[in-house]
PDB file of N, CA and C in Angstrom:
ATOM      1  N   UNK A   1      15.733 -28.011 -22.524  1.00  0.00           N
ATOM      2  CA  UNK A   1      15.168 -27.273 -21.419  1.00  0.00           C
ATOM      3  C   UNK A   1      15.442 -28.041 -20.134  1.00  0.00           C
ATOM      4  N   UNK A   2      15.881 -27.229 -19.598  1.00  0.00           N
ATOM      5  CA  UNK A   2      16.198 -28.392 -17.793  1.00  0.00           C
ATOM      6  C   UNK A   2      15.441 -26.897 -16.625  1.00  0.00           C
ATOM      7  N   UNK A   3      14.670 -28.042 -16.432  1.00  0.00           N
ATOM      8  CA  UNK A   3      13.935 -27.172 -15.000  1.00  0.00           C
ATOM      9  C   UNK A   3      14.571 -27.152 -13.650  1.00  0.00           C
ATOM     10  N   UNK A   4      14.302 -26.183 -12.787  1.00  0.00           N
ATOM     11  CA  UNK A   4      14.921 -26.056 -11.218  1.00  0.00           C
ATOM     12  C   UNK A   4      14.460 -25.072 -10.829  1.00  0.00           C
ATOM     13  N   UNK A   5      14.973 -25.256  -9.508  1.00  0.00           N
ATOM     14  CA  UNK A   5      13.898 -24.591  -8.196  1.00  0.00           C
ATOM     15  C   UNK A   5      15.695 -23.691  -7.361  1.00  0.00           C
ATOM     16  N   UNK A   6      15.379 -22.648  -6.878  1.00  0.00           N
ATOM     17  CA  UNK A   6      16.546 -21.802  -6.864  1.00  0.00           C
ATOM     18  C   UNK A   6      15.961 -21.245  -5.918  1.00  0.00           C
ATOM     19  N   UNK A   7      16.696 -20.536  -4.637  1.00  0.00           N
ATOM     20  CA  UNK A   7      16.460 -19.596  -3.550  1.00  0.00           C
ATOM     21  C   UNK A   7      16.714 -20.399  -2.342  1.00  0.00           C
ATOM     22  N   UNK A   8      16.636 -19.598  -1.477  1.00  0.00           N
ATOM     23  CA  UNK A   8      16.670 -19.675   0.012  1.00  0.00           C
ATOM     24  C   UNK A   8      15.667 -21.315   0.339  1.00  0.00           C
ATOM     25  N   UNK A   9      16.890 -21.877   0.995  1.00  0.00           N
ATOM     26  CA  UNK A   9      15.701 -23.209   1.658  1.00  0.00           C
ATOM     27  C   UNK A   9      14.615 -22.888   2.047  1.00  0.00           C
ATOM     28  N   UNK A  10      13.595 -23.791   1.825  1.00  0.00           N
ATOM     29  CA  UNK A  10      12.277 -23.438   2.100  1.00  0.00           C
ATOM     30  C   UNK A  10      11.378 -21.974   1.190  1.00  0.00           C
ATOM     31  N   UNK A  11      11.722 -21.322   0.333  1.00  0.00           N
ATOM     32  CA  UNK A  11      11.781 -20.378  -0.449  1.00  0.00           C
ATOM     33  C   UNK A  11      11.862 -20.472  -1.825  1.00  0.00           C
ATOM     34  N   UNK A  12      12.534 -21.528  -1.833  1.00  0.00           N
ATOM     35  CA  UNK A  12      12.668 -21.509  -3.488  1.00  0.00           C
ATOM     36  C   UNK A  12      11.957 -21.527  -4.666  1.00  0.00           C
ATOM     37  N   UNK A  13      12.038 -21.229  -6.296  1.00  0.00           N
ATOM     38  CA  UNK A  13      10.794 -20.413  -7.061  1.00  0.00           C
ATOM     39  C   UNK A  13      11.570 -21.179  -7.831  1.00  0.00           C
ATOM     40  N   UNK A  14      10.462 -21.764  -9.021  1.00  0.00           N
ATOM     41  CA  UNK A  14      10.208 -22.153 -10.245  1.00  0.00           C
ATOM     42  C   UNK A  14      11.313 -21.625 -11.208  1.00  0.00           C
ATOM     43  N   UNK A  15      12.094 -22.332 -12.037  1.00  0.00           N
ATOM     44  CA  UNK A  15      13.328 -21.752 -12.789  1.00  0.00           C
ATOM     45  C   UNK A  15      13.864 -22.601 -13.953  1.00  0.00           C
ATOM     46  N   UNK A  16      14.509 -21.925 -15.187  1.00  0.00           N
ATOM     47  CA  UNK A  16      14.657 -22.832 -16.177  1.00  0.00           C
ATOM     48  C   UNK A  16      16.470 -22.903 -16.316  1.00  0.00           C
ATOM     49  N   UNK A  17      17.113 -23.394 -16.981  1.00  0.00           N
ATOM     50  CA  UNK A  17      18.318 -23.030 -17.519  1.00  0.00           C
ATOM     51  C   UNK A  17      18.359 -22.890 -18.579  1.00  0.00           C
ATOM     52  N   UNK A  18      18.670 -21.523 -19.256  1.00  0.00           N
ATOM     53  CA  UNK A  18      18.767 -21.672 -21.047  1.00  0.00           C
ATOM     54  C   UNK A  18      19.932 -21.746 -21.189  1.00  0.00           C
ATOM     55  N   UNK A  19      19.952 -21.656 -22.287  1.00  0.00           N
ATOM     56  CA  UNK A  19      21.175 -22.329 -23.558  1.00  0.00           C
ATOM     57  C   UNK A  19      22.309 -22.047 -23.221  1.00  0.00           C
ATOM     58  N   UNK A  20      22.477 -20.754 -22.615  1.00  0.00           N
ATOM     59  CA  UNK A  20      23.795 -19.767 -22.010  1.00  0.00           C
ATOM     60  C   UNK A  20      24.120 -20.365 -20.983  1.00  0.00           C
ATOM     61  N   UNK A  21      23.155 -21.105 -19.951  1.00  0.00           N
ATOM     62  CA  UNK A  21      23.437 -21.947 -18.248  1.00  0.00           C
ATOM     63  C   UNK A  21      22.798 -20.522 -17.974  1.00  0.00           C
ATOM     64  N   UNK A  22      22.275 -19.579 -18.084  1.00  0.00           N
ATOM     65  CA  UNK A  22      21.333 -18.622 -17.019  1.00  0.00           C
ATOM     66  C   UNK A  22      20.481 -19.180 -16.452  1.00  0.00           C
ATOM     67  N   UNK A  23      20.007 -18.899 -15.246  1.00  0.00           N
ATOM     68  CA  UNK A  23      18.712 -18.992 -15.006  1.00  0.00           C
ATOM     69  C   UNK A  23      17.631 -17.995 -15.001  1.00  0.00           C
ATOM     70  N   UNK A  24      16.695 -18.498 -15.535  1.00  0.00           N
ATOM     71  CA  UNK A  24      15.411 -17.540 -15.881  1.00  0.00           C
ATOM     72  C   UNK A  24      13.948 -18.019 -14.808  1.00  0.00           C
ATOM     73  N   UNK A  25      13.655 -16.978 -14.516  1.00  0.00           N
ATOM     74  CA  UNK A  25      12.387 -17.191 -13.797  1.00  0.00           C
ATOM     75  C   UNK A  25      11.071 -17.400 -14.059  1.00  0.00           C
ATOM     76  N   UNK A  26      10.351 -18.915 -13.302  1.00  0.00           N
ATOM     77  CA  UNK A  26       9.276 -19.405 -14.121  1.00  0.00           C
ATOM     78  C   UNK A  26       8.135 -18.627 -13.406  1.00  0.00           C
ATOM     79  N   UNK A  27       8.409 -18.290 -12.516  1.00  0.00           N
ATOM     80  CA  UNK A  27       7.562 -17.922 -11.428  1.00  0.00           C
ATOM     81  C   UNK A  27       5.909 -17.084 -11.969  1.00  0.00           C
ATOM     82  N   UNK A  28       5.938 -16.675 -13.161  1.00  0.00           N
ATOM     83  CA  UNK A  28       4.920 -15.630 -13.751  1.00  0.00           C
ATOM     84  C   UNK A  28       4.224 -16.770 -14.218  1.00  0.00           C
ATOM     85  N   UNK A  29       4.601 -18.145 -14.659  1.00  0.00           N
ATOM     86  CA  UNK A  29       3.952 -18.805 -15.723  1.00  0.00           C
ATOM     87  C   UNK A  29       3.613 -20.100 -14.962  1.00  0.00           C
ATOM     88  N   UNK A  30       4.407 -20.364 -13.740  1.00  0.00           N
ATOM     89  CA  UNK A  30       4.014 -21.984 -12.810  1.00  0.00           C
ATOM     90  C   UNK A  30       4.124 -21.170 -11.844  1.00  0.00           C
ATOM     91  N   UNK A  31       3.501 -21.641 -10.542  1.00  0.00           N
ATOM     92  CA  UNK A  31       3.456 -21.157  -9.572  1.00  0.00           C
ATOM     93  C   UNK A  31       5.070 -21.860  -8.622  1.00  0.00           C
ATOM     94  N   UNK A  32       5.423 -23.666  -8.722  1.00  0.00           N
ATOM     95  CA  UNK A  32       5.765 -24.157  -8.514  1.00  0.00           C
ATOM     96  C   UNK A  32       6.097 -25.213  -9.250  1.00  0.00           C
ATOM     97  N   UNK A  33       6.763 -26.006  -9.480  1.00  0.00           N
ATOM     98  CA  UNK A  33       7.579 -27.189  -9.656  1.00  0.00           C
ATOM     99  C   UNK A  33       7.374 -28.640  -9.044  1.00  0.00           C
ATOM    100  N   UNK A  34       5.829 -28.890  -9.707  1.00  0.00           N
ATOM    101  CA  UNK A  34       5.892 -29.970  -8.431  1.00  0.00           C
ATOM    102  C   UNK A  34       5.302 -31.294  -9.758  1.00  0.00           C
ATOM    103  N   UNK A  35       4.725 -32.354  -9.131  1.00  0.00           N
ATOM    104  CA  UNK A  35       4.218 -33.435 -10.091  1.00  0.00           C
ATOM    105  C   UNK A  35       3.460 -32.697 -11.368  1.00  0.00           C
ATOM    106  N   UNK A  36       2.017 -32.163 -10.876  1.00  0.00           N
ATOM    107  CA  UNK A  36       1.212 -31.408 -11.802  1.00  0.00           C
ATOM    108  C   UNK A  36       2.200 -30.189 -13.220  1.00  0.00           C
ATOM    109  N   UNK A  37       3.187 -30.015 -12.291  1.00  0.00           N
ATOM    110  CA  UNK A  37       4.098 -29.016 -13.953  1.00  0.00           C
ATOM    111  C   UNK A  37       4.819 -30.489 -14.547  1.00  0.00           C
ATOM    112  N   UNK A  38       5.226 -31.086 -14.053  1.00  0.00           N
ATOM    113  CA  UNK A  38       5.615 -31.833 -15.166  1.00  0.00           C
ATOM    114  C   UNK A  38       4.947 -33.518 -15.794  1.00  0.00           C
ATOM    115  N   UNK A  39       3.901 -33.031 -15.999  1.00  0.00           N
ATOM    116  CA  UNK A  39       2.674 -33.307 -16.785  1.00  0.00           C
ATOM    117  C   UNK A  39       3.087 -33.232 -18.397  1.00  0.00           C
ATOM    118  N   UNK A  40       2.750 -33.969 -19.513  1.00  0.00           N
ATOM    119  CA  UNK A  40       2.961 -33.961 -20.612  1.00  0.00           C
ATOM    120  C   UNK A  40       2.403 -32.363 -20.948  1.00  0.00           C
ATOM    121  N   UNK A  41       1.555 -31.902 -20.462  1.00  0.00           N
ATOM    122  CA  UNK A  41       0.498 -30.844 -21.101  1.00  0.00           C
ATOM    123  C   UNK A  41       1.095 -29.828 -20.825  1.00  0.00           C
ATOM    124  N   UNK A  42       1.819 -29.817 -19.273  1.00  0.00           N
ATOM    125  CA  UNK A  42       2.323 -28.792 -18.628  1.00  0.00           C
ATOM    126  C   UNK A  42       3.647 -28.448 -19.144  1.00  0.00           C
ATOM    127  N   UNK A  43       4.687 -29.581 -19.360  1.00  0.00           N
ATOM    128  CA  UNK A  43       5.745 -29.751 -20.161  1.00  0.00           C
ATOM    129  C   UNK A  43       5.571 -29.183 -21.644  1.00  0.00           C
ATOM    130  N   UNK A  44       4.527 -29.333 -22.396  1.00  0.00           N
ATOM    131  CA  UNK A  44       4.487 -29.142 -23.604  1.00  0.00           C
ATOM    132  C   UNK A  44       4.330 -27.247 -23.746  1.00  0.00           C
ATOM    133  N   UNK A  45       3.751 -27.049 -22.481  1.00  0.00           N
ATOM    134  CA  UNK A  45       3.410 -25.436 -22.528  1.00  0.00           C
ATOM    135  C   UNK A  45       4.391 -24.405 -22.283  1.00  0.00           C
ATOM    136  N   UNK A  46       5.510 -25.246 -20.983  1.00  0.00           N
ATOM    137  CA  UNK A  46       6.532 -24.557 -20.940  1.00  0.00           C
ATOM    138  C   UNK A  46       7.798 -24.634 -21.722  1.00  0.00           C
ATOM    139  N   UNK A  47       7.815 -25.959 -22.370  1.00  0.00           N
ATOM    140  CA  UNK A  47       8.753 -25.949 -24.118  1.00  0.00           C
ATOM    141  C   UNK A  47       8.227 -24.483 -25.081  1.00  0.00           C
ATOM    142  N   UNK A  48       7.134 -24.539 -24.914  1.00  0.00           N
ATOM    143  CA  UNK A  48       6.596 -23.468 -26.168  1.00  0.00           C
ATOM    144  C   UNK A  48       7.320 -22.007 -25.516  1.00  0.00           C
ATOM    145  N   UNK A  49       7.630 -22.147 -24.349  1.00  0.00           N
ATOM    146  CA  UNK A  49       8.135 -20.461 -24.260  1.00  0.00           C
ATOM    147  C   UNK A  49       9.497 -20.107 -24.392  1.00  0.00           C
ATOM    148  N   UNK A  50       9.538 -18.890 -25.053  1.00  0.00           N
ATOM    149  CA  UNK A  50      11.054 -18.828 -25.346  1.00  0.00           C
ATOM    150  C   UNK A  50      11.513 -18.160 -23.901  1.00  0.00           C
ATOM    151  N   UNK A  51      13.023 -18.927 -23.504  1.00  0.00           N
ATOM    152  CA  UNK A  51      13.403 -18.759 -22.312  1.00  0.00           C
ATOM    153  C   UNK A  51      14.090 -17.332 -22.400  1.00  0.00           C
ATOM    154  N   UNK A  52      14.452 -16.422 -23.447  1.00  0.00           N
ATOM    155  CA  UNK A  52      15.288 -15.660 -23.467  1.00  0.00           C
ATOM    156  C   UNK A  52      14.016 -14.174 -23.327  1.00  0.00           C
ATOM    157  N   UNK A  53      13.019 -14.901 -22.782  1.00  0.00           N
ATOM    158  CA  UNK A  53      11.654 -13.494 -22.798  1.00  0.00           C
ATOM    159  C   UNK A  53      11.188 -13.322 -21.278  1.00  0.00           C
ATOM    160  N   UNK A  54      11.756 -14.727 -20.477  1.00  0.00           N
ATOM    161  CA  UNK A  54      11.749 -14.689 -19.247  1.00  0.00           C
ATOM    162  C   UNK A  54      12.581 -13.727 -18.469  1.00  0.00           C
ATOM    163  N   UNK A  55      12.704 -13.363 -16.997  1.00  0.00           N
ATOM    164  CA  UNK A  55      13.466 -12.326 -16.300  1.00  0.00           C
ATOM    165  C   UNK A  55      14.468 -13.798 -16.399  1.00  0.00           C
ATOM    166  N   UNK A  56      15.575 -12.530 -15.948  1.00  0.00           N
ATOM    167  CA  UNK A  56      16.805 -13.412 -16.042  1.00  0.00           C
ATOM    168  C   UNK A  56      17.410 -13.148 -14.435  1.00  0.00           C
ATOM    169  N   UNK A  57      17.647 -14.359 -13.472  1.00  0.00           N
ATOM    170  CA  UNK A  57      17.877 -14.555 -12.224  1.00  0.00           C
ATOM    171  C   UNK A  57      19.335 -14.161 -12.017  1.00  0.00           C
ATOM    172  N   UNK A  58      19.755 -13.045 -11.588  1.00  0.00           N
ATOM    173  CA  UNK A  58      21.218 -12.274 -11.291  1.00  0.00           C
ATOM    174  C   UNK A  58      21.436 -12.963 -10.214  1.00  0.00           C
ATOM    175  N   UNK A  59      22.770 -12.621 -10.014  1.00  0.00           N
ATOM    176  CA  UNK A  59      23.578 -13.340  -8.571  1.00  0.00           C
ATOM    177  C   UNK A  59      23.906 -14.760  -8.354  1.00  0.00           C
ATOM    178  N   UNK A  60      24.269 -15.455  -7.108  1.00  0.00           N
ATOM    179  CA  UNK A  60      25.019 -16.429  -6.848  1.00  0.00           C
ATOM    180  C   UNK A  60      23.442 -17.050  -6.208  1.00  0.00           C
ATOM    181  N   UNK A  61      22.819 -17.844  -6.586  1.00  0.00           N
ATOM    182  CA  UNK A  61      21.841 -17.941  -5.980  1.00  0.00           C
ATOM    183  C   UNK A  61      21.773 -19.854  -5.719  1.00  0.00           C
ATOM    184  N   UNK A  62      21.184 -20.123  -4.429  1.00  0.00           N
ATOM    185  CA  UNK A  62      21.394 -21.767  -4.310  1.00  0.00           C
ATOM    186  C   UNK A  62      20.100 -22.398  -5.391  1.00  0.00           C
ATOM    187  N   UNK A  63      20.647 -23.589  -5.828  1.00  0.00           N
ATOM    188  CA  UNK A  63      19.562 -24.968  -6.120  1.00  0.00           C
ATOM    189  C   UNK A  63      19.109 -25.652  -5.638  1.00  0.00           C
ATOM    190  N   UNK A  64      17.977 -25.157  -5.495  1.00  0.00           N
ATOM    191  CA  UNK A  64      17.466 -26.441  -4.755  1.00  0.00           C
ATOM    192  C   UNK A  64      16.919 -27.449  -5.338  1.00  0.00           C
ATOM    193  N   UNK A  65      15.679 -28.568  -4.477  1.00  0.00           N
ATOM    194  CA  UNK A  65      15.730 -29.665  -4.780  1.00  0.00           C
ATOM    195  C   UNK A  65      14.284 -29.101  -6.441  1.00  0.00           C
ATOM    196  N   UNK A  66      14.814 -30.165  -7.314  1.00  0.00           N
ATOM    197  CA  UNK A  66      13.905 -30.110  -8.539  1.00  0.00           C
ATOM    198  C   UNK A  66      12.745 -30.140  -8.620  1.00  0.00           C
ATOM    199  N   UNK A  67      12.104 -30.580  -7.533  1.00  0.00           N
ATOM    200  CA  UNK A  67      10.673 -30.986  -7.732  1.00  0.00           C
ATOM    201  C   UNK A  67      10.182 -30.755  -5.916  1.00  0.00           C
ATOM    202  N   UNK A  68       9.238 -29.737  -5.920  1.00  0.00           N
ATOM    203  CA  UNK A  68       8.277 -29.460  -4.473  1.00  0.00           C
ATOM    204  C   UNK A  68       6.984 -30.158  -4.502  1.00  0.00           C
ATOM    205  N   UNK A  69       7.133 -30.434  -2.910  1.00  0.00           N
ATOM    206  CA  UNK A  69       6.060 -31.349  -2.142  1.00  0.00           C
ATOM    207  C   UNK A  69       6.305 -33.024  -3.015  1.00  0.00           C
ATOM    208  N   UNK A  70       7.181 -33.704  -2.463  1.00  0.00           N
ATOM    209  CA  UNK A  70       7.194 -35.401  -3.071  1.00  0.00           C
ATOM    210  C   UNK A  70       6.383 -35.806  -2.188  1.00  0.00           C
ATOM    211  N   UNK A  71       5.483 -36.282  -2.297  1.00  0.00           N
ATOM    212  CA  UNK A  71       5.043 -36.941  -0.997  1.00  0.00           C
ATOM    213  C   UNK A  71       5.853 -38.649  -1.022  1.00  0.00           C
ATOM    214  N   UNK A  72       5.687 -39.004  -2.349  1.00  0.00           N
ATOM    215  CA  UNK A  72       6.654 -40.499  -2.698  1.00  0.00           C
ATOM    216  C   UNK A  72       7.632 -40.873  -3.378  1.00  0.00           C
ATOM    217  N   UNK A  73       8.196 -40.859  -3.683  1.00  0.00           N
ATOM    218  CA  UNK A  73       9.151 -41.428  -4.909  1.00  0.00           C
ATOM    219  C   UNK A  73       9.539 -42.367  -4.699  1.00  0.00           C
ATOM    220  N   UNK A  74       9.636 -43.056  -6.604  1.00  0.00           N
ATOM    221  CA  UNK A  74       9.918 -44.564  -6.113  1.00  0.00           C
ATOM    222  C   UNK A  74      11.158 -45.165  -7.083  1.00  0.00           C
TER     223      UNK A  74
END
């Protein structure tokens, strides 16, 4: 499972890549992509979903950065 954030700078929505390289939209199940989703608990909840039940993201669409609001990284 590899997570990402996709759309318009400043815009961008919660997203997975499955097996095919699609991207599927997390947006129904995380609001965002930030420290709190990738949490052991939070991680463990979005492993459990099958990615192929998610909408599937059409078009040429940008990547953005993986993870919203850093306040630090170290």
């Amino acid at each position: 499972m590899k997570l990402l954030r996709y759309g318009p700078l400043g815009s961008e929505k919660p997203g997975l890549l499955d097996d095919s390289g699609a991207i599927r939209a997390l947006s129904t199940t995380v609001g965002d992509i930030t420290g709190a989703t990738i949490s052991p608990d939070s991680l463990k909840m979005i492993a459990s979903i099958d990615p192929y039940t998610l909408p599937r993201v059409v078009g040429d669409v940008r990547i953005g950065p993986c993870i919203a609001n850093v306040g630090k990284f170290v």
